[in-house]
Protein backbone atom coordinates (compact mmCIF):
# COMPACT_ATOMS: atom_id res chain seq x y z
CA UNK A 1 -22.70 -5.10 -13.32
CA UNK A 2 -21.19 -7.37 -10.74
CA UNK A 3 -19.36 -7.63 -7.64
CA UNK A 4 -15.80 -8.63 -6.86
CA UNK A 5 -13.50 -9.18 -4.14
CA UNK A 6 -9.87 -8.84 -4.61
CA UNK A 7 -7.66 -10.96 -2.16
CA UNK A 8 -3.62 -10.34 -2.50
CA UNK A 9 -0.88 -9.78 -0.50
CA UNK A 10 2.18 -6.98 0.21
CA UNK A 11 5.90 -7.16 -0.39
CA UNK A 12 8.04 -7.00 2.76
CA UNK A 13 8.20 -3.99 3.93
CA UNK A 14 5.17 -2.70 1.80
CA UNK A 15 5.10 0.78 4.12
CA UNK A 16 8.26 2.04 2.80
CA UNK A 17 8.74 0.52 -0.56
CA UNK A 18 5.01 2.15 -1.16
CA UNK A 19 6.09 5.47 -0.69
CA UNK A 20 7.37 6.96 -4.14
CA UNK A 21 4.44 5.57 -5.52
CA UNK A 22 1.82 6.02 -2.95
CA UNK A 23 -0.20 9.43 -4.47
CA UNK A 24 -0.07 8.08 -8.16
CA UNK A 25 -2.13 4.87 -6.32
CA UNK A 26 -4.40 6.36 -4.19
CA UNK A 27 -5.08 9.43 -7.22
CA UNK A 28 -6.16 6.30 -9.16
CA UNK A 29 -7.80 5.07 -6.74
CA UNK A 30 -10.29 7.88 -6.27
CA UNK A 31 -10.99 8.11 -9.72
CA UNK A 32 -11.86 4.80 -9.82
CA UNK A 33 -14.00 5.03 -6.86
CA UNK A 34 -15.84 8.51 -8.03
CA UNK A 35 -16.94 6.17 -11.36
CA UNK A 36 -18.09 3.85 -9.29
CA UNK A 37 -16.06 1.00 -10.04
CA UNK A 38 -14.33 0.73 -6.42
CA UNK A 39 -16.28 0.25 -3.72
CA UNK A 40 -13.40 -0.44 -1.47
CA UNK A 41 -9.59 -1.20 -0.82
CA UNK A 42 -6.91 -1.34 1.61
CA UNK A 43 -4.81 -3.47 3.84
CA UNK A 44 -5.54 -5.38 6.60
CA UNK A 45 -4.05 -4.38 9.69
CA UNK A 46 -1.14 -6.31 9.77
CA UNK A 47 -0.46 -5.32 6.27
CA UNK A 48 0.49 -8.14 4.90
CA UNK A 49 -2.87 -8.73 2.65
CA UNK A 50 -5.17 -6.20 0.59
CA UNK A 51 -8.53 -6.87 0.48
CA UNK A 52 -10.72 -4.85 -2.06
CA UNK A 53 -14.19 -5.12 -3.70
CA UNK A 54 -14.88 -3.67 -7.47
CA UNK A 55 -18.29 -3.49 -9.35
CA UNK A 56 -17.77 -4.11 -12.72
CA UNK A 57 -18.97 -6.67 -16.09
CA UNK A 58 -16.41 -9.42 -15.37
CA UNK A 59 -13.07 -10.59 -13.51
CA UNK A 60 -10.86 -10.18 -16.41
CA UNK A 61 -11.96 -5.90 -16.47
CA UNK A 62 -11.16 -6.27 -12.61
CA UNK A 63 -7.69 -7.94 -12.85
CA UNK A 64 -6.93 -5.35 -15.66
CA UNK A 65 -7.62 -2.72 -13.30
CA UNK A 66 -5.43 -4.58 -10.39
CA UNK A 67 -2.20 -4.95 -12.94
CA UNK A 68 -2.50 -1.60 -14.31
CA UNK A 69 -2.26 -0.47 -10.79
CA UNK A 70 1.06 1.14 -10.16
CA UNK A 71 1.46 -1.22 -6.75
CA UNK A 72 1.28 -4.11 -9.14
CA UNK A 73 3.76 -3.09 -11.86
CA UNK A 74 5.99 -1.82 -8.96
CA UNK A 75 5.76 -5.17 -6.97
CA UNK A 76 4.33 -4.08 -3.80
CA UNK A 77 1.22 -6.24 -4.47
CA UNK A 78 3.16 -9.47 -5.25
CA UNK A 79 -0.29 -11.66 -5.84
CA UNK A 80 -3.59 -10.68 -6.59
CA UNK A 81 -6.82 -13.08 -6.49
CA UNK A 82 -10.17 -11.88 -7.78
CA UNK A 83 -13.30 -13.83 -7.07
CA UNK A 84 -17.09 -13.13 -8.10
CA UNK A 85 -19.15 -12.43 -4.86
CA UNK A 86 -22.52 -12.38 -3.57
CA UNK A 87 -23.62 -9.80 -1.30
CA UNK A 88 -25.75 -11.68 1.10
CA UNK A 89 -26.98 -8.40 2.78
């Protein structure tokens, strides 16, 4: 297994056009993270970007993960970037 960081960014007005959708995503979410796939996910502050990092065999498995995400297919991610990564430490 490998590492990967997700880069992407929000819709305008992410907060509120999240919020029919937001327990189906973060449900997922959890699962994902309980099989170990997710290590971590969210937005950054100004929440304009999520920023996430998956273990798993390749980018393609990743980015199927990311588009069958109910953000995705709902447009409140409107890109999504996934790079392989080396944790240094």
């Amino acid at each position: 297994m490998d590492r990967f960081v997700l880069w992407g960014t929000y819709c305008e007005n992410a907060e509120e056009k999240r919020l029919p959708f937001r327990d189906e995503h973060l449900n997922r979410l959890s699962i994902l993270k309980s099989n170990g796939i997710l290590i971590t996910l969210g937005p950054t502050k100004c929440t304009r970007y999520v920023f996430g990092i998956f273990e798993a065999i390749s980018v393609e498995e990743v980015k199927k993960l990311l588009h069958d995400d109910i953000y995705w297919k709902e447009g409140i991610w409107t890109s999504l970037e996934v790079y392989p990564w080396t944790q240094a430490f």
